[in-house]
Protein backbone atom coordinates (compact mmCIF):
# COMPACT_ATOMS: atom_id res chain seq x y z
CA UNK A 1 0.52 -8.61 56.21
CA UNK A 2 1.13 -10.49 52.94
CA UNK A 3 3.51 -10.39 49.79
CA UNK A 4 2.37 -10.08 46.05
CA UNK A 5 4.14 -11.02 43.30
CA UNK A 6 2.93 -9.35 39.76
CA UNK A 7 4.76 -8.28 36.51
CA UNK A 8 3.91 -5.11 34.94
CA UNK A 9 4.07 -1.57 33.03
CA UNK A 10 5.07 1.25 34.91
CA UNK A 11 3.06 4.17 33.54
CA UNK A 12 3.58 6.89 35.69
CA UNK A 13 5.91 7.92 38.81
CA UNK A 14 5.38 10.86 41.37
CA UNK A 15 7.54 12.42 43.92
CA UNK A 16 6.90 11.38 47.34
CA UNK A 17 8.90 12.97 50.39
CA UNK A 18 12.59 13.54 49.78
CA UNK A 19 13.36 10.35 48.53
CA UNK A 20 10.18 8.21 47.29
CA UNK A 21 7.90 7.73 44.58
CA UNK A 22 4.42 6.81 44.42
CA UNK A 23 4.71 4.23 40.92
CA UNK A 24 1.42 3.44 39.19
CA UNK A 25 1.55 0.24 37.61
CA UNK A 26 -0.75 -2.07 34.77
CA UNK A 27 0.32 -5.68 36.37
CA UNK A 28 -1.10 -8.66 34.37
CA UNK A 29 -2.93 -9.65 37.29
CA UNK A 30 -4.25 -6.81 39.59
CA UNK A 31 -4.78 -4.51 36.98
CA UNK A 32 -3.87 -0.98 37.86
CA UNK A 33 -1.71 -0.78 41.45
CA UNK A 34 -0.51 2.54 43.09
CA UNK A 35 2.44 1.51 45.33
CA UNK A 36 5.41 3.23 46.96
CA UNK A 37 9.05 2.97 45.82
CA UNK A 38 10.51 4.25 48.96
CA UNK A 39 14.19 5.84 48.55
CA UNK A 40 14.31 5.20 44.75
CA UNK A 41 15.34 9.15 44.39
CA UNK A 42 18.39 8.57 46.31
CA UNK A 43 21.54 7.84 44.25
CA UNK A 44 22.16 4.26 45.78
CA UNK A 45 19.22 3.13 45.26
CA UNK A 46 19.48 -0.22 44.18
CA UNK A 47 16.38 -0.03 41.41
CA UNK A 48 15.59 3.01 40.88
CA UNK A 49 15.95 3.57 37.50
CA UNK A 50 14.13 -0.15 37.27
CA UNK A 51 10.88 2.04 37.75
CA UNK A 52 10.56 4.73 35.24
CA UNK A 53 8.12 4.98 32.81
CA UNK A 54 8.04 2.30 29.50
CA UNK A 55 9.63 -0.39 31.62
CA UNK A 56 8.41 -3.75 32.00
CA UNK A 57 9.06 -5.18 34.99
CA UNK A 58 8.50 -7.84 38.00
CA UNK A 59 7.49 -6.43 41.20
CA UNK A 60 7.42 -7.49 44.51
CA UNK A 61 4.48 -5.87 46.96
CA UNK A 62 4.57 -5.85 50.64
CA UNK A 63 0.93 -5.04 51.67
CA UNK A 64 -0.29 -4.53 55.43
CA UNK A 65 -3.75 -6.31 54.43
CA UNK A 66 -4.86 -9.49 52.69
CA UNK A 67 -5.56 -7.52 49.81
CA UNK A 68 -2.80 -6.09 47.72
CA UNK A 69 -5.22 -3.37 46.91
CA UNK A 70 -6.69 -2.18 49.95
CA UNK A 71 -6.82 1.24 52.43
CA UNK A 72 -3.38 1.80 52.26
CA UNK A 73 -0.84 2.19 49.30
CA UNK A 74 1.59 -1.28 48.88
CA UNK A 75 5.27 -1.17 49.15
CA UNK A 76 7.26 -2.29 46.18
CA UNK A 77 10.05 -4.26 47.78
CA UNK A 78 12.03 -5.79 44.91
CA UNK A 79 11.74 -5.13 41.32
CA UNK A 80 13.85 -6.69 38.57
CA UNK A 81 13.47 -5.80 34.58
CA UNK A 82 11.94 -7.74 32.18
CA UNK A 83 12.33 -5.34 29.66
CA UNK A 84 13.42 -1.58 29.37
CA UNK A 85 11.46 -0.30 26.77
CA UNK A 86 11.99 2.76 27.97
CA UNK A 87 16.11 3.43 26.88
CA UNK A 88 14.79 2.93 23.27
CA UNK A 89 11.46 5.44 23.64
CA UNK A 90 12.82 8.03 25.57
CA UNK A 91 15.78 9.30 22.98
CA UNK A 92 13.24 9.40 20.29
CA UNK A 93 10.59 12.36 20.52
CA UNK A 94 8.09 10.86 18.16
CA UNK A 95 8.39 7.62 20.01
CA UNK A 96 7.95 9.30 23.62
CA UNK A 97 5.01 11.59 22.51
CA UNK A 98 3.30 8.37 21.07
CA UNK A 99 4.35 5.48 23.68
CA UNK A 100 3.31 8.59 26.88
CA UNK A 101 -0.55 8.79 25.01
CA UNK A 102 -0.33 5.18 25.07
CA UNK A 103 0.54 5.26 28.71
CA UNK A 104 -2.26 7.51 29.30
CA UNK A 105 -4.56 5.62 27.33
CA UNK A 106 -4.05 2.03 29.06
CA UNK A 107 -4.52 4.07 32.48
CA UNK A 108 -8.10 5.60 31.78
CA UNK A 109 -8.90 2.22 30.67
CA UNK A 110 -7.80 0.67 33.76
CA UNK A 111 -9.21 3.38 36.32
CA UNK A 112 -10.58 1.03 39.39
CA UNK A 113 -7.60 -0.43 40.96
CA UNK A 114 -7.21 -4.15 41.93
CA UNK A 115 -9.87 -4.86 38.84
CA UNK A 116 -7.78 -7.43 36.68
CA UNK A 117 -7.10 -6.31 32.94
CA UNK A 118 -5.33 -8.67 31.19
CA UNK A 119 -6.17 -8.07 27.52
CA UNK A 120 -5.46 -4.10 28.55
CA UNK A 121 -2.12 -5.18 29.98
CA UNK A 122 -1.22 -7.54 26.88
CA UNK A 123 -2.25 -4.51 24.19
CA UNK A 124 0.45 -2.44 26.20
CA UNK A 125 3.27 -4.46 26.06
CA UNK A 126 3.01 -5.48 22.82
CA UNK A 127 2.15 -1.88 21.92
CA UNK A 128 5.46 -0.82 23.63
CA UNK A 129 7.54 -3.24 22.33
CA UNK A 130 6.68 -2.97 18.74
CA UNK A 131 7.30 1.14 19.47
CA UNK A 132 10.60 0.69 21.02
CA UNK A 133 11.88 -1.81 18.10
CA UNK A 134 11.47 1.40 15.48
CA UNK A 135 10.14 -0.81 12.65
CA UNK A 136 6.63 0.96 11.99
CA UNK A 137 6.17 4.76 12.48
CA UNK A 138 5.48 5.58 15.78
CA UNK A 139 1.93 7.54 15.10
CA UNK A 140 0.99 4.52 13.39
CA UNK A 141 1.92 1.94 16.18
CA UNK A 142 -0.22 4.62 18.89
CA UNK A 143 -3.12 4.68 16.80
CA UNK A 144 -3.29 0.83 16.68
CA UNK A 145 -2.74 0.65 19.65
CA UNK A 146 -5.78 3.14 20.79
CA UNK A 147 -8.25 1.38 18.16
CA UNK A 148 -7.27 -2.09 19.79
CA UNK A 149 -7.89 -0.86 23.84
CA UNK A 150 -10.98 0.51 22.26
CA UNK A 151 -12.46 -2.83 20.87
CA UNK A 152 -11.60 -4.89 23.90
CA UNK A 153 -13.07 -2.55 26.10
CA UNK A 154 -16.23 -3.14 24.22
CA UNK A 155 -16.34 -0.19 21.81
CA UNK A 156 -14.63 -1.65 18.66
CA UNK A 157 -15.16 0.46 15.14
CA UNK A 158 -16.30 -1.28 11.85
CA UNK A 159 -14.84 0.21 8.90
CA UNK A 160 -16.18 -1.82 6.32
CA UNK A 161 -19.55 -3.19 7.34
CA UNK A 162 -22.01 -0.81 8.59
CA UNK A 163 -22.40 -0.41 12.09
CA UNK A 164 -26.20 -0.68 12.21
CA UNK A 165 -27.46 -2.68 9.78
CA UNK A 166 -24.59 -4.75 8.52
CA UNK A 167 -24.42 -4.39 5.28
CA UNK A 168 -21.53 -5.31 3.67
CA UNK A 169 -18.92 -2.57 2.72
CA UNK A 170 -17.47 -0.58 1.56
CA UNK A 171 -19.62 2.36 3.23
CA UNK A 172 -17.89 5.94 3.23
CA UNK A 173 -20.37 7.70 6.59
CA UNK A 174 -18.40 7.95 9.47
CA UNK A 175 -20.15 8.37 12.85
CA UNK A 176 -18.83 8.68 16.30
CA UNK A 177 -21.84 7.69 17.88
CA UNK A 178 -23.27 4.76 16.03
CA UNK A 179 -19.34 2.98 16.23
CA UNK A 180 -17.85 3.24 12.42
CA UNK A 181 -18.84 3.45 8.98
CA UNK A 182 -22.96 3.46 7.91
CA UNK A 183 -24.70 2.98 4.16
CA UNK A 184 -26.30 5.17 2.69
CA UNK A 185 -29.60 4.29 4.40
CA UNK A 186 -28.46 4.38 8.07
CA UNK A 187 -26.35 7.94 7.59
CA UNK A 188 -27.29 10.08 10.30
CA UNK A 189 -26.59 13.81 10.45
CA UNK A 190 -22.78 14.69 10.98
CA UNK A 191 -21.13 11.69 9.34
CA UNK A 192 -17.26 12.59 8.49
CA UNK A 193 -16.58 11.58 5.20
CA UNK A 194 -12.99 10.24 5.35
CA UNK A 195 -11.25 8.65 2.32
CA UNK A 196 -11.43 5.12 1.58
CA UNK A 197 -8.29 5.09 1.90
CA UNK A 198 -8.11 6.07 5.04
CA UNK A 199 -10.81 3.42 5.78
CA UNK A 200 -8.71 0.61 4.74
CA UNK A 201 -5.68 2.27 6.59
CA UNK A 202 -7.52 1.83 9.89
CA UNK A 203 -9.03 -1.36 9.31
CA UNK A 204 -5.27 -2.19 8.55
CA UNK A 205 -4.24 -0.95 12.05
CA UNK A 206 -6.58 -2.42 13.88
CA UNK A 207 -6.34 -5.88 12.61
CA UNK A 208 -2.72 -5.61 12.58
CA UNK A 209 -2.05 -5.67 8.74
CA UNK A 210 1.36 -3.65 9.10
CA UNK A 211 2.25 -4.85 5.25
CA UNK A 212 -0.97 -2.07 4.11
CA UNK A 213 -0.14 0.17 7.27
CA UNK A 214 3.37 0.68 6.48
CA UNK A 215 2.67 1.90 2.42
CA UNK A 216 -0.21 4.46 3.09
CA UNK A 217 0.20 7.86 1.85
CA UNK A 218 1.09 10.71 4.98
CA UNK A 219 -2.28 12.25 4.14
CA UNK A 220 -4.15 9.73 5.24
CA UNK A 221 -2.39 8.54 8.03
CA UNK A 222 -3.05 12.41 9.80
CA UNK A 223 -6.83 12.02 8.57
CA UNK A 224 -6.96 8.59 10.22
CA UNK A 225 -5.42 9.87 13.00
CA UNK A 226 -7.82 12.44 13.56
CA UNK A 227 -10.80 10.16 13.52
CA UNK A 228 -9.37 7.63 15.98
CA UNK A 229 -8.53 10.28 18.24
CA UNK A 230 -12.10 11.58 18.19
CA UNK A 231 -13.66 8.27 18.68
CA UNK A 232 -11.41 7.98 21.61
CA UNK A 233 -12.61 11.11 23.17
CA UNK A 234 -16.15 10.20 22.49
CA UNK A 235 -15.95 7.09 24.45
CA UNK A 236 -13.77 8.77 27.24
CA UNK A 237 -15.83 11.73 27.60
CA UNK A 238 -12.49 13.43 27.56
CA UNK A 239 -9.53 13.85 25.42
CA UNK A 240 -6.16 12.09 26.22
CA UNK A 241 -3.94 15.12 27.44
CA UNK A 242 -0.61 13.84 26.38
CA UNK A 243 -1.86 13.18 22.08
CA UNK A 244 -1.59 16.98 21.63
CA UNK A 245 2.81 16.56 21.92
CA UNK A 246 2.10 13.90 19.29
CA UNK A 247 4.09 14.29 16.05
CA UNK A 248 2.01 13.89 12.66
């Protein structure tokens, strides 16, 4: 039997029993952990509301092995906040719809449990933060948050340079398949054709250049937003369920 000390996201809870919770949570250094939060339903229970969705937190693990991921699930056996994210997401639809995708996102990029990832874990709570301070539009802070998790999971876009044969940009053929913008040479049938605009807006996002992010015109933002969110389904094989609540 051994104790685990981690801090991390919680992205999810489910009802257990009459009282407890199964929590899934992106820690900083076991990656994704499924643990249970026993009696956290009842109305004395001292934290509770420390493990809801958004929040940040440190967690204690009790596990029965030598291996805090193992056969069985963990018990989390102390928890305090290091930040509640959640009180300023949660009264805010745009910001729920966008930070839940986000949730959703970070946990199909995390899928084998135990499996350490830290660059995944950083993305989120900086993600989560900047959404819950309100100073960007929340669509905007998902999206660069879902073209980030895509590049350090290995499938970053190029949206200047073209993604076959280099050459220098600007290049206007977008393609899902061959990662980003290609010249005129390297287009391959069904290229979207997005605004350059649009082009610079996502190379904004991704390399954090809020000062361009922040002035783009509303009809590029949606068009960006569609592309990212097809490049994320190509590279998931499946669409994030929670993107369709999001507001645009």
């Amino acid at each position: 039997m051994s104790l685990f000390r981690d801090d991390g996201v919680v992205l999810r809870a489910q009802k257990l029993g009459e009282a407890d919770r199964i929590i899934t949570l992106l820690t900083r250094q076991h990656g994704k952990v499924r643990a249970v939060a026993r009696g956290v339903r009842k109305t004395k229970s001292k934290f509770g509301a420390r493990l809801e969705p958004f929040s940040h937190v440190d967690v204690q693990f009790f596990s029965r092995g030598s291996e805090l991921v193992g056969r069985g699930l963990p018990l989390c056996t102390q928890v305090e906040t290091i930040a509640p994210y959640g009180g300023s997401i949660v009264t805010d639809y745009g910001r729920y719809t966008a930070g839940t995708a986000m949730l959703e996102t970070a946990e199909r990029f995390a899928e084998n449990e135990g499996e350490p990832a830290v660059q995944q874990y950083l993305l989120l709570v900086g993600g989560l933060r900047t959404l819950a301070a309100g100073v960007h539009e929340s669509h905007l802070v998902m999206d660069a948050f879902l073209l980030r998790s895509l590049a350090v999971n290995g499938y970053g876009a190029s949206f200047t340079d073209c993604a076959k044969c280099g050459l220098e940009g600007p290049n206007r053929f977008f393609s899902l398949q061959a990662g980003g913008v290609l010249c005129a040479d390297c287009r391959v049938p069904g290229c979207a054709v997005p605004s350059p605009e649009t082009l610079v807006l996502l190379g904004a996002l991704l390399s954090g250049d809020w000062r361009t992010a922040d002035t783009c015109e509303p009809r590029y933002w949606r068009e960006g937003s569609g592309l990212v969110a097809a490049y994320l389904q190509w590279h998931l094989e499946r669409g994030i369920r929670s993107m369709r609540y999001v507001e645009k």
